[in-house]
PDB file of N, CA and C in Angstrom:
ATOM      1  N   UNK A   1      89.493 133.159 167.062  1.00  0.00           N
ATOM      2  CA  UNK A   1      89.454 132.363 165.844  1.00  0.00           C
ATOM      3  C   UNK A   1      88.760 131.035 166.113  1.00  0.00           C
ATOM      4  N   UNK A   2      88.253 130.411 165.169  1.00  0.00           N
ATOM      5  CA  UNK A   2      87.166 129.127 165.176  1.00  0.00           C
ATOM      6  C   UNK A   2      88.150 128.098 165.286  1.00  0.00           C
ATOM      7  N   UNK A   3      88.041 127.069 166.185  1.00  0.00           N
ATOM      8  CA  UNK A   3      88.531 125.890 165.992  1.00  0.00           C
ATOM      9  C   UNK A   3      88.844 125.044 165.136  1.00  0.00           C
ATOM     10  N   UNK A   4      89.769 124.492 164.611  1.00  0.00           N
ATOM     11  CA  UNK A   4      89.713 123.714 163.280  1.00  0.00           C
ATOM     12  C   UNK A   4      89.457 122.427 163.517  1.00  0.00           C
ATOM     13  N   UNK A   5      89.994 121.690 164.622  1.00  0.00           N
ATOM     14  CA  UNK A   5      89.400 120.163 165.013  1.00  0.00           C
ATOM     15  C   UNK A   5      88.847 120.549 166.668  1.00  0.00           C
ATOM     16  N   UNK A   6      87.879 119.770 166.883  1.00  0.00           N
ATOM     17  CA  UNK A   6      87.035 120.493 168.027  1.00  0.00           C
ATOM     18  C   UNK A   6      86.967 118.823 168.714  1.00  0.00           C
ATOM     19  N   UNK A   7      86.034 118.714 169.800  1.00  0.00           N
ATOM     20  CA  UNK A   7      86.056 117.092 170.860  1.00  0.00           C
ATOM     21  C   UNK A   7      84.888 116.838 169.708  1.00  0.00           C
ATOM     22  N   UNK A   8      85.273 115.448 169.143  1.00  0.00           N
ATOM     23  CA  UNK A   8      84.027 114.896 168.759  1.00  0.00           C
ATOM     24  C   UNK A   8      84.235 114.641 167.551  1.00  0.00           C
ATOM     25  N   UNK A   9      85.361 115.241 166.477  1.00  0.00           N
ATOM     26  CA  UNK A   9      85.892 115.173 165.147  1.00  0.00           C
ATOM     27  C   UNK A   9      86.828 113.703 164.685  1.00  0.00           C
ATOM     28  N   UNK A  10      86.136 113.119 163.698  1.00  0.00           N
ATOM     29  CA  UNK A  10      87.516 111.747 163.149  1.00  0.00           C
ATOM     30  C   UNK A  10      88.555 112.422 162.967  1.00  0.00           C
ATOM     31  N   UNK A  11      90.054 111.882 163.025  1.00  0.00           N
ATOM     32  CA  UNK A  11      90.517 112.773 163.064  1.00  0.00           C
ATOM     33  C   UNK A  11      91.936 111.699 162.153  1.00  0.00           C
ATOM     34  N   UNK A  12      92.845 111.514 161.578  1.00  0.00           N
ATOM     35  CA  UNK A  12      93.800 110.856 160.693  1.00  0.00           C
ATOM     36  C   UNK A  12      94.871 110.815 161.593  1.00  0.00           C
ATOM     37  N   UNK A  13      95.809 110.335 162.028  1.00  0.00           N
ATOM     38  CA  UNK A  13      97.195 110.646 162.458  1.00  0.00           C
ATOM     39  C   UNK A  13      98.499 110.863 161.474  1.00  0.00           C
ATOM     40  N   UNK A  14      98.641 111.842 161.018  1.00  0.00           N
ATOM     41  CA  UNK A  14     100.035 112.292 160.254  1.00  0.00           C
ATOM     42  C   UNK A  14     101.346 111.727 160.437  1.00  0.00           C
ATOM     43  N   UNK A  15     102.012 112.067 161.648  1.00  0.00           N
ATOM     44  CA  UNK A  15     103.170 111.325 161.590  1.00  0.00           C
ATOM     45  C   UNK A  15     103.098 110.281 163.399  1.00  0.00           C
ATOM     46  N   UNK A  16     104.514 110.317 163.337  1.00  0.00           N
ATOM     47  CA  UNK A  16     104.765 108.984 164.429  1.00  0.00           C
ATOM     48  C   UNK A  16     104.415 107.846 164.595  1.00  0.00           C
ATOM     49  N   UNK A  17     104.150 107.209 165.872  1.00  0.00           N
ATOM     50  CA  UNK A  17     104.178 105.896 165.370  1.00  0.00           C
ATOM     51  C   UNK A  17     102.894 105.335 165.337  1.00  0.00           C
ATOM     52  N   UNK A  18     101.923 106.075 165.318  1.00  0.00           N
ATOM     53  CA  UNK A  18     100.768 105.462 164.904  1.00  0.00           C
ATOM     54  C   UNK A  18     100.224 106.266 163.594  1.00  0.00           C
ATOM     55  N   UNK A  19     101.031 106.730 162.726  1.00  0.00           N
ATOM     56  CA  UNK A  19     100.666 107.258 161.756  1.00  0.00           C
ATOM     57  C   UNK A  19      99.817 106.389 160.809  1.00  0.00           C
ATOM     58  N   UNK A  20      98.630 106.868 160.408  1.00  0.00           N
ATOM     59  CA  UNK A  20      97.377 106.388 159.281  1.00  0.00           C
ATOM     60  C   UNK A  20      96.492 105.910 160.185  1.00  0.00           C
ATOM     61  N   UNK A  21      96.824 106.016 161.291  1.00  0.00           N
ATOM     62  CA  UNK A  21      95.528 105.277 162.522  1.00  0.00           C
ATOM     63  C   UNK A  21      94.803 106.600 162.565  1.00  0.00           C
ATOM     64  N   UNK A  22      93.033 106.060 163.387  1.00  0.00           N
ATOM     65  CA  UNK A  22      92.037 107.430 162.718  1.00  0.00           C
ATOM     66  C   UNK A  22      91.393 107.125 164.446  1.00  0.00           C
ATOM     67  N   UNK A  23      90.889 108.159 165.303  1.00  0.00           N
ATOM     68  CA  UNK A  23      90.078 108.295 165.971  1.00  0.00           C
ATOM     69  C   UNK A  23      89.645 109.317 166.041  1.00  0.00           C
ATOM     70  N   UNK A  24      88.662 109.327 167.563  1.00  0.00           N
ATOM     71  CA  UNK A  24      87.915 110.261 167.932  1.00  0.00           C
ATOM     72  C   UNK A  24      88.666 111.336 168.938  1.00  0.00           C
ATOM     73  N   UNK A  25      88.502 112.407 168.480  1.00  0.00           N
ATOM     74  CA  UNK A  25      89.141 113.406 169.460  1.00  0.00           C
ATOM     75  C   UNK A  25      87.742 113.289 170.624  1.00  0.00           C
ATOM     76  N   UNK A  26      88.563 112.802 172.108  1.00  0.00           N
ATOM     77  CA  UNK A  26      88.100 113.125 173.340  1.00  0.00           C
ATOM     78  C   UNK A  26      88.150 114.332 173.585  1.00  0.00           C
ATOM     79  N   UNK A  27      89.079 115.396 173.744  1.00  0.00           N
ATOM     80  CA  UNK A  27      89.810 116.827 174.489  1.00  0.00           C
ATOM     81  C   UNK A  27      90.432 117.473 173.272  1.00  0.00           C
ATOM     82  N   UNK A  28      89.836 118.587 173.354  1.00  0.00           N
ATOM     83  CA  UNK A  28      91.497 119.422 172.800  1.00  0.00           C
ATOM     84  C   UNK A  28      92.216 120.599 173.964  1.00  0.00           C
ATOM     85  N   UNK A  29      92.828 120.583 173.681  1.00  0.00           N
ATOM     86  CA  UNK A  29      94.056 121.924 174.884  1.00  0.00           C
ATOM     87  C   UNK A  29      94.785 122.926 173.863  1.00  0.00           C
ATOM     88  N   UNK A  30      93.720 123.784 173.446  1.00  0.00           N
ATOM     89  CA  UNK A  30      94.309 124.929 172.633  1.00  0.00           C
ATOM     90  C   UNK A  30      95.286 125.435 173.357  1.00  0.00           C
ATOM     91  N   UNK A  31      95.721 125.528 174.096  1.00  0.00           N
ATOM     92  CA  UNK A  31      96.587 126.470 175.511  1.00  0.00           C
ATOM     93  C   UNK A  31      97.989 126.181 175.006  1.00  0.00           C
ATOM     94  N   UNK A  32      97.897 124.723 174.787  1.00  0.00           N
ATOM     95  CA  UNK A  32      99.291 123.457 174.517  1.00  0.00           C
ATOM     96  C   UNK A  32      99.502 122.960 173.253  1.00  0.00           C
ATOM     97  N   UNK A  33      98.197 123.403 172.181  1.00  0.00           N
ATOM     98  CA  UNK A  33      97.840 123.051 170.681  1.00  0.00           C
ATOM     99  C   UNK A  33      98.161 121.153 170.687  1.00  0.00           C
ATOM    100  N   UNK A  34      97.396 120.844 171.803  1.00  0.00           N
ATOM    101  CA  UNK A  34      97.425 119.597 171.927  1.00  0.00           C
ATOM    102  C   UNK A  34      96.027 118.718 172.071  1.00  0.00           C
ATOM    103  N   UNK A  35      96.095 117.401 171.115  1.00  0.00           N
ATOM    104  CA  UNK A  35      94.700 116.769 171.519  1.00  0.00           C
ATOM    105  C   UNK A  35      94.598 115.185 172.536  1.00  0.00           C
ATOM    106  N   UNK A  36      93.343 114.815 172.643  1.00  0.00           N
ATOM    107  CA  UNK A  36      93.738 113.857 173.258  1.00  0.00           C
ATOM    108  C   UNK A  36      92.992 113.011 172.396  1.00  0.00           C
ATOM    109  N   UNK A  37      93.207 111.641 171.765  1.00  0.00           N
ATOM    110  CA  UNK A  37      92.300 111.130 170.514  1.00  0.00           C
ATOM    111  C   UNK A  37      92.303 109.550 171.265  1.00  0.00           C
ATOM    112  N   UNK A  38      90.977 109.143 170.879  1.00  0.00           N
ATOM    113  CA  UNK A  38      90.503 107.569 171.418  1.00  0.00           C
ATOM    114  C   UNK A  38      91.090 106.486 170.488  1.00  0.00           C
ATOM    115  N   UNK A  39      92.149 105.791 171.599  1.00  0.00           N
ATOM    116  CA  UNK A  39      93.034 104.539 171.018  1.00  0.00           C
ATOM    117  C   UNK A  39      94.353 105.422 169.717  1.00  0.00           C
ATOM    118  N   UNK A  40      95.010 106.271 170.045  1.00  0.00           N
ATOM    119  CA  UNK A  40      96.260 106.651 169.434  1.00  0.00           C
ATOM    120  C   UNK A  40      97.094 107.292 170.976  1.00  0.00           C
ATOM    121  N   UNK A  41      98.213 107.152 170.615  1.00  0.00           N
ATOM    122  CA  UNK A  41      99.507 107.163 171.589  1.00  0.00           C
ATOM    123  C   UNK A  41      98.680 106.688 172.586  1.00  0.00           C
ATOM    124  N   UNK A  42      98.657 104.997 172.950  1.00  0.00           N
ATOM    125  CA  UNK A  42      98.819 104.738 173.891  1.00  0.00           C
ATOM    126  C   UNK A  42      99.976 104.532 175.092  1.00  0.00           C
ATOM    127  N   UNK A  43      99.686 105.033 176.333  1.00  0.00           N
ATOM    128  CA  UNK A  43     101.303 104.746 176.848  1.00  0.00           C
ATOM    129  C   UNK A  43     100.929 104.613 177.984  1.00  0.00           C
ATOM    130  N   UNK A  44     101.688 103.660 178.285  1.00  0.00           N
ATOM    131  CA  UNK A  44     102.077 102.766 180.102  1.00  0.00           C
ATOM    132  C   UNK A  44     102.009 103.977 181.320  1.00  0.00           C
ATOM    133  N   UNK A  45     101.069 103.594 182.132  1.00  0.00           N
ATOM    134  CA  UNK A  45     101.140 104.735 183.070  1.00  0.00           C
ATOM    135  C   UNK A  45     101.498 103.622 184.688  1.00  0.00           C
ATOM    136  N   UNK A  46     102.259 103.598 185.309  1.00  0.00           N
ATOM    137  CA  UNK A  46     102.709 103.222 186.865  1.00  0.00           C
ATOM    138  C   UNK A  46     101.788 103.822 187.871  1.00  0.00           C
ATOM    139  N   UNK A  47     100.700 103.059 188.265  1.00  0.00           N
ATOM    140  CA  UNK A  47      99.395 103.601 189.184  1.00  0.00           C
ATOM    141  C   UNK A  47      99.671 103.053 190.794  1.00  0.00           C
ATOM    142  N   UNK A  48      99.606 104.065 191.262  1.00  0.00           N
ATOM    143  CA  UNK A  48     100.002 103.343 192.592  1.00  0.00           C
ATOM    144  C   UNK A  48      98.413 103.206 193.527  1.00  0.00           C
ATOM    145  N   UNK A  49      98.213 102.292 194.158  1.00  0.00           N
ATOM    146  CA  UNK A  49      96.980 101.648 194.865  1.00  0.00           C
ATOM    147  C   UNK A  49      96.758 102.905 195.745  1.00  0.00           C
ATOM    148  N   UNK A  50      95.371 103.048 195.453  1.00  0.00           N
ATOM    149  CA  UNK A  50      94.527 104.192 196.564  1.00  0.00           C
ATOM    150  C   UNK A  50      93.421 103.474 197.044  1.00  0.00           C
ATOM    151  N   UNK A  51      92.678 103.983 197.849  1.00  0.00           N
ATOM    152  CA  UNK A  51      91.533 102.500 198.808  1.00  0.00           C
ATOM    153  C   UNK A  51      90.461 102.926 198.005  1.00  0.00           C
ATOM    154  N   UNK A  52      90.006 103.747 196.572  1.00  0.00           N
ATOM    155  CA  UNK A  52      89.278 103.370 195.501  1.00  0.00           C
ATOM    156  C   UNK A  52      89.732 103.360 194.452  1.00  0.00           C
ATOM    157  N   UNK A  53      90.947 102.949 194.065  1.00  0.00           N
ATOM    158  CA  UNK A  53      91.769 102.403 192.574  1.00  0.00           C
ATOM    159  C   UNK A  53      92.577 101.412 192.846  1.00  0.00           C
ATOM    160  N   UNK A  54      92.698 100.328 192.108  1.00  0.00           N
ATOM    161  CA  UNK A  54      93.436  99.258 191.652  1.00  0.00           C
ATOM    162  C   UNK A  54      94.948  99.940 191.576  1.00  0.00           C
ATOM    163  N   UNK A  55      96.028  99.260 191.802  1.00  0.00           N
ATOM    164  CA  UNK A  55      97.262  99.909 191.676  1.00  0.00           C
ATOM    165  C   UNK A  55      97.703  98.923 190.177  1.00  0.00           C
ATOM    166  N   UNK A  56      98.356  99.335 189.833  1.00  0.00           N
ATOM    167  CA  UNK A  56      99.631  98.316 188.677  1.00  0.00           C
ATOM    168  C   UNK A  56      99.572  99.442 187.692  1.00  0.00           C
ATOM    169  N   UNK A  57      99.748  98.786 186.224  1.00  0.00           N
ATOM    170  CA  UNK A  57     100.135  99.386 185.279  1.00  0.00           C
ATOM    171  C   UNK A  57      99.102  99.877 184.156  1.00  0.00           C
ATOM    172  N   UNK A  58      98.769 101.014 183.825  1.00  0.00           N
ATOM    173  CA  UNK A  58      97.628 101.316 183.669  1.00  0.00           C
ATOM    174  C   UNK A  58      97.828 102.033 182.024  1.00  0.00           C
ATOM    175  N   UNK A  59      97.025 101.304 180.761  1.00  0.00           N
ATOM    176  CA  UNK A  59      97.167 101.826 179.522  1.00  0.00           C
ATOM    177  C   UNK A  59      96.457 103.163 179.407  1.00  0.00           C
ATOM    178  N   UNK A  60      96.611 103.828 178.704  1.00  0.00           N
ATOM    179  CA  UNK A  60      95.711 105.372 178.647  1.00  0.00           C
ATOM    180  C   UNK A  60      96.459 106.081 177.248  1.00  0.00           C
ATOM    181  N   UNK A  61      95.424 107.204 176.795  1.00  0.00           N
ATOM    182  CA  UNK A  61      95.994 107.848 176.151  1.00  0.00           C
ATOM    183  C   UNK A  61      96.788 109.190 176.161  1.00  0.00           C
ATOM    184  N   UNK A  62      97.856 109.350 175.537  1.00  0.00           N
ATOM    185  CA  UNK A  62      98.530 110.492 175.875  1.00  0.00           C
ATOM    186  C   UNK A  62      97.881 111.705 175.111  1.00  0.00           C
ATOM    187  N   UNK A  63      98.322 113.010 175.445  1.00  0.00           N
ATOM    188  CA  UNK A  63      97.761 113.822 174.325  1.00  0.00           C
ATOM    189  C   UNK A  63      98.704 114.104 172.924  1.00  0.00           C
ATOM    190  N   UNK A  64      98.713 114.722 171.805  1.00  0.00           N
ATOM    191  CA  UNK A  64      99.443 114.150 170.465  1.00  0.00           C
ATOM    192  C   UNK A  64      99.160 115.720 169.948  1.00  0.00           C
ATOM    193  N   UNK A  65     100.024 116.037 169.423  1.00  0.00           N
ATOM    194  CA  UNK A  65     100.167 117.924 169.000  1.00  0.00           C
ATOM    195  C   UNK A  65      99.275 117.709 167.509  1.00  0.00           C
ATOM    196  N   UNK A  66      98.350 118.494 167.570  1.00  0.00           N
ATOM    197  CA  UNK A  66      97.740 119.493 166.726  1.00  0.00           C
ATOM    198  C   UNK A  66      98.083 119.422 165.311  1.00  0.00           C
ATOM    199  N   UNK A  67      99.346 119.672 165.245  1.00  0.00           N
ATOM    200  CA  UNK A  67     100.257 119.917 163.778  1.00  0.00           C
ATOM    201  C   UNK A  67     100.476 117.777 163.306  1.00  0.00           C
ATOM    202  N   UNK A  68     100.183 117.266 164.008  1.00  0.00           N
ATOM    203  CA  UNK A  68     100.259 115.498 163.879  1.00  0.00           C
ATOM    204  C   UNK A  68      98.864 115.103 163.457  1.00  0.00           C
ATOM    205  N   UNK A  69      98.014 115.389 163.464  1.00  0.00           N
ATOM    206  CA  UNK A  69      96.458 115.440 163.240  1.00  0.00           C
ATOM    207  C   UNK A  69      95.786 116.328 161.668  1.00  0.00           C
ATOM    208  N   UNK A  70      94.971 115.658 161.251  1.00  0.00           N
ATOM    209  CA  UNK A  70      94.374 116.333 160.165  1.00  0.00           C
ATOM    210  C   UNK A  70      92.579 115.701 160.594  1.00  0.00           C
ATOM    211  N   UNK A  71      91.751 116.302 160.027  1.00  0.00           N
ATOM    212  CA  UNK A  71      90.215 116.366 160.158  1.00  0.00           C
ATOM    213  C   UNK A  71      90.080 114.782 158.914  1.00  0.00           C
ATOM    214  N   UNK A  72      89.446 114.030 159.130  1.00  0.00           N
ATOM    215  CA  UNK A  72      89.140 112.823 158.551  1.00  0.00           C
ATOM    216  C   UNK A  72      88.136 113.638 157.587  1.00  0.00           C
ATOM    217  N   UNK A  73      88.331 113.508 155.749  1.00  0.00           N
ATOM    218  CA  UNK A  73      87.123 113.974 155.118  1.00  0.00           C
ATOM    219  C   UNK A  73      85.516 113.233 155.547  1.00  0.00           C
ATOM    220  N   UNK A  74      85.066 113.970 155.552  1.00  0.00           N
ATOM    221  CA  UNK A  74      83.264 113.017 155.448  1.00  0.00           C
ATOM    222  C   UNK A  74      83.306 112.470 154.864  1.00  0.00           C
ATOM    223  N   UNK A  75      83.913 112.692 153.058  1.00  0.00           N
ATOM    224  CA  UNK A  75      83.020 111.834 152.049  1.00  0.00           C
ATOM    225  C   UNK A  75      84.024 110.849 152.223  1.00  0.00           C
ATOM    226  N   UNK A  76      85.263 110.516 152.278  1.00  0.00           N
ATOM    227  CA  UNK A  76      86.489 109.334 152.241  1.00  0.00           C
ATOM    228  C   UNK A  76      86.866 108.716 152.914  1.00  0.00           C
ATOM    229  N   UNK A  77      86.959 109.577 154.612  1.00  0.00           N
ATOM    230  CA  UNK A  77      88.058 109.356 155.335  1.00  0.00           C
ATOM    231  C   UNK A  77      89.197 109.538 155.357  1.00  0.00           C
ATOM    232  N   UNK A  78      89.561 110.125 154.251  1.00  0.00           N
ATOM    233  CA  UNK A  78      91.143 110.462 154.105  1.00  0.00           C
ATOM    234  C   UNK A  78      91.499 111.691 154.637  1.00  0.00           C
ATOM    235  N   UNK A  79      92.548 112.082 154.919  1.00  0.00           N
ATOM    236  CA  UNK A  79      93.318 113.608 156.246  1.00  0.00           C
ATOM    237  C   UNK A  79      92.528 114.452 154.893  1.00  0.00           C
ATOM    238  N   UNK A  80      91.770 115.819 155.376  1.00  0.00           N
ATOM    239  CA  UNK A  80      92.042 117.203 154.791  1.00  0.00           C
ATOM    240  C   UNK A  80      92.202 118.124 155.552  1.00  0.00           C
ATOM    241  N   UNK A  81      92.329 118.881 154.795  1.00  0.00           N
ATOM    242  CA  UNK A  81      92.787 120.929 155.238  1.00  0.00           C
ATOM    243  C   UNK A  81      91.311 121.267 155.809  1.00  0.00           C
ATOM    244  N   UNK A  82      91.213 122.438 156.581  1.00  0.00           N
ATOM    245  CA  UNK A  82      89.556 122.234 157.164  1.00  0.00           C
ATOM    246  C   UNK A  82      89.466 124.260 156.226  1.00  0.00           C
ATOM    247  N   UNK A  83      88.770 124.655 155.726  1.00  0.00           N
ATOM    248  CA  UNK A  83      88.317 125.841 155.701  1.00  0.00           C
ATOM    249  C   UNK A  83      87.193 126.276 156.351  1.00  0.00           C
ATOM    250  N   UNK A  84      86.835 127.566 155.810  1.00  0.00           N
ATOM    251  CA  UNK A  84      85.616 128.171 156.367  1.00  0.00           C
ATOM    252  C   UNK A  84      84.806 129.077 155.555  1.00  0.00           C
ATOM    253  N   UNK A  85      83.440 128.386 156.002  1.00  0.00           N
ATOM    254  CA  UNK A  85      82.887 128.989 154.667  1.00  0.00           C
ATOM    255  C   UNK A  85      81.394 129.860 155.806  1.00  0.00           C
ATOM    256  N   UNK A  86      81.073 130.796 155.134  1.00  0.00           N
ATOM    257  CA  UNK A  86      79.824 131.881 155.843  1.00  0.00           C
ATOM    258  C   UNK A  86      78.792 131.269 154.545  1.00  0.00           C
ATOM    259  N   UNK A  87      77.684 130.676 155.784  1.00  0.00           N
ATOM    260  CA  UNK A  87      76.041 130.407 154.721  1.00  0.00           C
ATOM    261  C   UNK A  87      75.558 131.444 154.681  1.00  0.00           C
ATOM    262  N   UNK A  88      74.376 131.611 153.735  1.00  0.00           N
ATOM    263  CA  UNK A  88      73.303 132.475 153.779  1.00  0.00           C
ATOM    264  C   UNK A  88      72.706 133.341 154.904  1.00  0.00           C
ATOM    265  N   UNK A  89      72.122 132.140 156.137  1.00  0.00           N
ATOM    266  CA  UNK A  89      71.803 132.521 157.412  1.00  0.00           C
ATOM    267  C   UNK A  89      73.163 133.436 158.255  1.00  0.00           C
ATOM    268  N   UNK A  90      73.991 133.319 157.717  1.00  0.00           N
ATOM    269  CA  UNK A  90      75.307 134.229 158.746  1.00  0.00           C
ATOM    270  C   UNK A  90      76.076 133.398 159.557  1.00  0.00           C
ATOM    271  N   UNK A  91      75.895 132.035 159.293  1.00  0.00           N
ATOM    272  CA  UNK A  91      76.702 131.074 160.497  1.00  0.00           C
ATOM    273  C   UNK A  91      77.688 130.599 159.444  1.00  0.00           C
ATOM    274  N   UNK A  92      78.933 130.623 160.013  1.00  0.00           N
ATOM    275  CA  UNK A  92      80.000 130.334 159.737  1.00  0.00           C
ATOM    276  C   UNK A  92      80.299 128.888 159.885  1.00  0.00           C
ATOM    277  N   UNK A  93      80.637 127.944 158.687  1.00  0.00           N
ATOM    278  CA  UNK A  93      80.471 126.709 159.442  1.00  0.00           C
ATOM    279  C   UNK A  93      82.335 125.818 158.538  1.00  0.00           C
ATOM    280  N   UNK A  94      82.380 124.729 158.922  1.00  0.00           N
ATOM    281  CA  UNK A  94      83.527 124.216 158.422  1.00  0.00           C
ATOM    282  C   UNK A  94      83.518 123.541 157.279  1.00  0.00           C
ATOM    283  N   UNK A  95      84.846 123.338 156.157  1.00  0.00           N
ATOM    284  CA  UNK A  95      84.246 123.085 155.006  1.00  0.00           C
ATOM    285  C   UNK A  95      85.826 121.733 155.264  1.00  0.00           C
ATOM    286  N   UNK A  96      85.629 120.631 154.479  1.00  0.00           N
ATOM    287  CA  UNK A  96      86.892 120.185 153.972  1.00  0.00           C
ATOM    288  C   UNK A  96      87.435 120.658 152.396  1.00  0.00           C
ATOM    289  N   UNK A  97      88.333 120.927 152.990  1.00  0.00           N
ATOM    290  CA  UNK A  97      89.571 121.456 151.217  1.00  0.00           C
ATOM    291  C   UNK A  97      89.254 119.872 150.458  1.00  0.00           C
ATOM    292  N   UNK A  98      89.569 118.943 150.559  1.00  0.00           N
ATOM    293  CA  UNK A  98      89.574 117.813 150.163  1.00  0.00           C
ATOM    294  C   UNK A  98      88.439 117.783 148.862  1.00  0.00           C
ATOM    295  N   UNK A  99      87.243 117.492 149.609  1.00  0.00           N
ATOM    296  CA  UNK A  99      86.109 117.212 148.670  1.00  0.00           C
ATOM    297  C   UNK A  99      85.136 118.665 148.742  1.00  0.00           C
ATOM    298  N   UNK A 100      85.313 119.744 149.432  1.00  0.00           N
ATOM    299  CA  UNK A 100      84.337 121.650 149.734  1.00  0.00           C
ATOM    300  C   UNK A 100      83.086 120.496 150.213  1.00  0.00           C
ATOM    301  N   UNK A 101      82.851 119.141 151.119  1.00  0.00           N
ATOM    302  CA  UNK A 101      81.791 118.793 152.075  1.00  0.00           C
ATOM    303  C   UNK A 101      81.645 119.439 153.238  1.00  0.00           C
ATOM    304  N   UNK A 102      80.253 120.074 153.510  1.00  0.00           N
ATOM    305  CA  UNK A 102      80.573 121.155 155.048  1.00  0.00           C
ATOM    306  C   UNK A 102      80.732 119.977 155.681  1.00  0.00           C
ATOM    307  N   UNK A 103      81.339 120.246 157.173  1.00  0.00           N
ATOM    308  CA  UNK A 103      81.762 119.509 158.435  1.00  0.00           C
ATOM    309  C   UNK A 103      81.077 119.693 159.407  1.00  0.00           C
ATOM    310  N   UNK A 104      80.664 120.840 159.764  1.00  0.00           N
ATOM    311  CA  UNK A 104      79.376 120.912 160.378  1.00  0.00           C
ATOM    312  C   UNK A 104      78.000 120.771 160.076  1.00  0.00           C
ATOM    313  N   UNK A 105      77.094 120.247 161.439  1.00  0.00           N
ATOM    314  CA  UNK A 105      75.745 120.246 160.617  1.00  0.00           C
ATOM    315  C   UNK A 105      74.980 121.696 160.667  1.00  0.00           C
TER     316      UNK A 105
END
């Protein structure tokens, strides 16, 4: 089955505590239905000194489940549902429910 948010998609945050905050999906981990998104769940990581890393306390992002995430529309920015629509040529490409704007180019 086709991916519904893929690395590279705006993406809305649904619930917790950064809910209505919007980034960029870095990673996804279909395996874990988990993503990893630029500047949401940031969290404190305890780095201990190696003789090429700095040791102390180190911000980063965590990864954030799948079902917490919606696809940012093109035309708004606001969370939609992602469908799928088959062009003419035979390529299957992504649509938003929101406004039917394809998502792919």
């Amino acid at each position: 089955m086709a991916a519904k948010i893929r690395k590279g998609d705006k993406v809305v945050v649904l619930s917790g505590r950064d809910k209505g905050r919007s980034g960029e999906v870095i990673e996804v981990r279909p395996g874990e239905d988990r993503a990893l998104v630029r500047g949401v769940n940031i969290v404190a990581r305890h780095q201990r000194q190696t003789a090429t890393q700095q040791g102390g306390i180190v911000r980063k992002e965590a990864t954030i489940h799948l079902s917490s995430i919606a696809l940012a529309d093109p035309k708004d920015g606001k969370p939609t549902r992602v469908g799928f629509k088959t062009l003419k040529d035979g390529r299957k490409v992504r649509v938003a429910r929101r406004s039917g704007e394809q998502i792919d180019a």
